[in-house]
Protein backbone atom coordinates (compact mmCIF):
# COMPACT_ATOMS: atom_id res chain seq x y z
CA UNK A 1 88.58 84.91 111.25
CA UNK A 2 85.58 85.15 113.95
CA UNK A 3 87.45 84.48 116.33
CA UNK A 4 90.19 87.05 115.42
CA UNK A 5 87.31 89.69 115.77
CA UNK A 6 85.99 88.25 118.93
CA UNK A 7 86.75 91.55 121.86
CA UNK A 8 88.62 89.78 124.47
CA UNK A 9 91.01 92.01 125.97
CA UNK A 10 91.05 95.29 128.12
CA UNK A 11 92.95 98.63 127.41
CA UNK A 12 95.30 97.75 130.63
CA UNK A 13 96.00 94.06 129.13
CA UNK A 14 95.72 95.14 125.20
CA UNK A 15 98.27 97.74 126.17
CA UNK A 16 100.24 95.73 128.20
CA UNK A 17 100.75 93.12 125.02
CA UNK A 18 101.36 95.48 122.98
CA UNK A 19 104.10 97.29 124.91
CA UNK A 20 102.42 100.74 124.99
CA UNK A 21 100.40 102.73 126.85
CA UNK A 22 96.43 102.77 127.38
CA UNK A 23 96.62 106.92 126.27
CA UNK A 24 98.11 105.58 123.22
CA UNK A 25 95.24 103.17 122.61
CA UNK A 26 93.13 105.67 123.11
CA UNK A 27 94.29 108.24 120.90
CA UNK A 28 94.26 105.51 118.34
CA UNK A 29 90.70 105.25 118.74
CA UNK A 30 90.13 108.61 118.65
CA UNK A 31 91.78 109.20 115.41
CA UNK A 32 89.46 105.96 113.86
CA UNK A 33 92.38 103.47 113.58
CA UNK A 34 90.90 101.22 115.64
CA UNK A 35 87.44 101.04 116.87
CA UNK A 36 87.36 98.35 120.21
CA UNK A 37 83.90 97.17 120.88
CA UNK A 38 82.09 98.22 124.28
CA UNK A 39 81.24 95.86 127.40
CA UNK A 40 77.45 96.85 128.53
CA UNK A 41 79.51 99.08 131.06
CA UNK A 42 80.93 100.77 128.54
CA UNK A 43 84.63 99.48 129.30
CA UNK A 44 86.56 98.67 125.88
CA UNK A 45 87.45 95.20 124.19
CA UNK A 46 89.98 94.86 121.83
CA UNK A 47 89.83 92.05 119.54
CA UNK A 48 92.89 89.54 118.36
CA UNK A 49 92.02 91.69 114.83
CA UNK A 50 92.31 95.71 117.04
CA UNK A 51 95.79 94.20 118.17
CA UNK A 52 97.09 92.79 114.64
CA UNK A 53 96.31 96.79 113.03
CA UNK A 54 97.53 98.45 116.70
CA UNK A 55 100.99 96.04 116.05
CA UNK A 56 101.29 96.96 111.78
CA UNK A 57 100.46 100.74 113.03
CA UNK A 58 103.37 100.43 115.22
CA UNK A 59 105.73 99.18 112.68
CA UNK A 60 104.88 101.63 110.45
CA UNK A 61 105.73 104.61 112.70
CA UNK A 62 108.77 102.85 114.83
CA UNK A 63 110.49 100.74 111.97
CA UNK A 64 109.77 102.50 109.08
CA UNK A 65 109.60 106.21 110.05
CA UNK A 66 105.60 106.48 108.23
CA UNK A 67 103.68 109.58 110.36
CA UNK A 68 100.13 108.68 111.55
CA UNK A 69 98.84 110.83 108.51
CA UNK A 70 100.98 108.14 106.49
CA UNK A 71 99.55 105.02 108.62
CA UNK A 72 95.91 106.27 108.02
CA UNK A 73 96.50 105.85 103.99
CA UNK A 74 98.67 103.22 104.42
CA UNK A 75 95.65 101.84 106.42
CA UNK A 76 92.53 102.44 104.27
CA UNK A 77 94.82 101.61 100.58
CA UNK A 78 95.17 98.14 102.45
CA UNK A 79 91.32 97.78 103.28
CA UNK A 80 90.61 98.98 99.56
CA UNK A 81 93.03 96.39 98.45
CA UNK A 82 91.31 93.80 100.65
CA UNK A 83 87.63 94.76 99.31
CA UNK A 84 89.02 94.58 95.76
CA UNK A 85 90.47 91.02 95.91
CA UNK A 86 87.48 89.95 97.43
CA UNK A 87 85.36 91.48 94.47
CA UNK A 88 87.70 89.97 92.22
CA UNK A 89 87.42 86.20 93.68
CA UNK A 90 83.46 86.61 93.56
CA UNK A 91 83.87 87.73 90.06
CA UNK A 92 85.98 85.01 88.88
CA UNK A 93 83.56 82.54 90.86
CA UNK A 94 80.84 83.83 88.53
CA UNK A 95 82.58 83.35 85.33
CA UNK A 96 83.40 80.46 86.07
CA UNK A 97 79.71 79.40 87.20
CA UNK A 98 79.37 80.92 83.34
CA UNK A 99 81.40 78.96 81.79
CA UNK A 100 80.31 75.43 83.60
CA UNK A 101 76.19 76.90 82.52
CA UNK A 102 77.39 77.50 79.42
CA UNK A 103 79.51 74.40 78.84
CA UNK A 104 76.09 72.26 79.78
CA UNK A 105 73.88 74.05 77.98
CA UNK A 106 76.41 73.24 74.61
């Protein structure tokens, strides 16, 4: 996962692989559905992660007909979803860290 958030790639090349144009990437940043990280010169990075959300962003619009209004839910339902499976493994780690305490103690 790291890795996947590691910036590696340029507008020109991040556009380039994902078959669109560097306005569009842009744009997208603008609007806050992606946010590349900066080289000290200020030139933009995209990560392995900015591609994977530029790519479902694209499906959205092109294969299923969602507006960018649409993508942005779409977009922040998914991270909620995300943060709540992630509370719900910690919580279940904790019961059962419970259970094992409570199970010693008899």
């Amino acid at each position: 996962m790291e890795r996947d958030m590691q910036p590696r790639y340029v507008i020109s090349i991040a556009a380039e692989m994902l078959g669109t144009q560097t306005y569009t990437l842009r744009y997208y940043e603008k609007i806050g559905i992606v946010n590349p990280a900066r080289s000290k010169g200020n030139i933009r990075l995209y990560s392995d992660l900015d591609l994977e959300v530029i790519k479902r962003v694209m499906t959205l619009m092109d294969e299923l007909g969602v507006n960018l209004a649409g993508v942005e839910v779409i977009l922040r339902m998914s991270q909620q979803i995300a943060q709540l499976q992630k509370n719900t493994e910690e919580l279940e780690k904790e019961i059962a860290r419970l259970r094992k305490e409570r199970n010693e103690t008899g």
